[in-house]
Protein backbone atom coordinates (compact mmCIF):
# COMPACT_ATOMS: atom_id res chain seq x y z
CA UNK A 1 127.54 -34.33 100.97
CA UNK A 2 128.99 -30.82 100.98
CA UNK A 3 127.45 -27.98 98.74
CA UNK A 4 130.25 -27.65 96.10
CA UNK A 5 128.73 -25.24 93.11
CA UNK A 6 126.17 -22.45 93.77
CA UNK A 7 124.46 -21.53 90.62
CA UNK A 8 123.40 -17.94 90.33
CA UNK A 9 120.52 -16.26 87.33
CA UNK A 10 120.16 -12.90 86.54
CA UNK A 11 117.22 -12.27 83.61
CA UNK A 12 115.56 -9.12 83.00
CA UNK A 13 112.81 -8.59 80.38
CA UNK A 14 115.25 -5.65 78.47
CA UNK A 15 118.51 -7.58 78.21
CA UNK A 16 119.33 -11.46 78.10
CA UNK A 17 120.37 -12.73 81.58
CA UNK A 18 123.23 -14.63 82.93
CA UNK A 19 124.12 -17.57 85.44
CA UNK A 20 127.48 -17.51 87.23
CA UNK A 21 128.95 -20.52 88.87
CA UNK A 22 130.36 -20.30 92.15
CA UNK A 23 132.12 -23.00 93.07
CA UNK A 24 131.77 -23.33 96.90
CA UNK A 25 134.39 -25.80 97.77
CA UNK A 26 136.97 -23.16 97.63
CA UNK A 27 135.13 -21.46 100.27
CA UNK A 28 136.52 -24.53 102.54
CA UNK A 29 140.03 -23.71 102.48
CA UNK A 30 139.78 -20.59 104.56
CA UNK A 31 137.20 -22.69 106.46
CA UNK A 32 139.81 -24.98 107.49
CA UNK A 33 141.92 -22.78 108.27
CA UNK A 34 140.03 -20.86 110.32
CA UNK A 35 138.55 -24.02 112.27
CA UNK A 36 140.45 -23.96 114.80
CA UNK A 37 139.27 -20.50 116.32
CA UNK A 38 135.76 -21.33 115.35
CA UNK A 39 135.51 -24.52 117.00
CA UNK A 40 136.92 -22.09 120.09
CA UNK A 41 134.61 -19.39 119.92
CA UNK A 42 131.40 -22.27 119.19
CA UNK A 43 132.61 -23.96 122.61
CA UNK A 44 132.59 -20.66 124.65
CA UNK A 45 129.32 -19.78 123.42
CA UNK A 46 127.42 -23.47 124.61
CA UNK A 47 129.35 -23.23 127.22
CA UNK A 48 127.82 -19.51 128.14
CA UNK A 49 124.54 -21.19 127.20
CA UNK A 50 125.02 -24.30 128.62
CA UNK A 51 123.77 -26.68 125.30
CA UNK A 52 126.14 -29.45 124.69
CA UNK A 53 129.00 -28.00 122.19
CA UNK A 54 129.27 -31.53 120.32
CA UNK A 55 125.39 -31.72 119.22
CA UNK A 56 125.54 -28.05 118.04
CA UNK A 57 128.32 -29.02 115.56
CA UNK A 58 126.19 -31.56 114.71
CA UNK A 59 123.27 -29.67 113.73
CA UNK A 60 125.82 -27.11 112.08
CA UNK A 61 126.82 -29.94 109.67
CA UNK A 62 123.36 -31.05 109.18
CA UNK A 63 122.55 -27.75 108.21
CA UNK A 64 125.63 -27.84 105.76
CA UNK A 65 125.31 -30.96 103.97
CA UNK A 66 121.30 -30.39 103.25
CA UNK A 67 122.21 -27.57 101.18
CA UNK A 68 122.44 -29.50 97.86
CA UNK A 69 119.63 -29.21 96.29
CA UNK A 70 118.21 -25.56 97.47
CA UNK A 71 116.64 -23.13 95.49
CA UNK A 72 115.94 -19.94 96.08
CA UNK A 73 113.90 -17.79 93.55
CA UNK A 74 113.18 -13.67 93.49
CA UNK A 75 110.72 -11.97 91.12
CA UNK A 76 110.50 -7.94 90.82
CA UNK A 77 108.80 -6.31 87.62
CA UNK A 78 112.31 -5.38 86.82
CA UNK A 79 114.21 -8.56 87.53
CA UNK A 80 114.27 -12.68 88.43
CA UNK A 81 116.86 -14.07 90.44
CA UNK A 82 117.31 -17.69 91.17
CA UNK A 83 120.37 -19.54 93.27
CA UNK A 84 120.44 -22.97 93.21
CA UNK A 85 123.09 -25.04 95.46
CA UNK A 86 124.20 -28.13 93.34
């Protein structure tokens, strides 16, 4: 499954924080778009390194579709910041 909302949190200890949704699946359209020349420029670079082009897309959508469910979290004295990919 494909990441579709990216959830991010802003809190500092002065003001009242705020999450903003992202929603990722727009981020596909362009993606599709663009495939084409990416799927070009992937080749030509296993090619160059001589790794076999179809199990590096492979791992690229491997990589993709275990994003649901990541959570990153930052913590200065001045601010927390947390993304989480739903």
């Amino acid at each position: 499954m494909t990441p579709n909302l990216a959830l991010i949190g802003i809190q500092t200890p002065a003001k009242r924080g705020f999450r903003l949704w992202l929603p990722l699946f727009l981020l596909w359209v362009p993606v599709l778009l663009l495939a084409p020349l990416l799927f070009l420029a992937l080749l030509m670079l296993c090619l160059g390194k001589r790794v076999n082009p179809w199990r590096a897309i492979a791992v690229c959508w491997a990589i993709v579709c275990s994003l649901p469910g990541t959570g990153i979290q930052v913590q200065t004295p001045k601010a927390l910041i947390q993304v989480r990919v739903l």
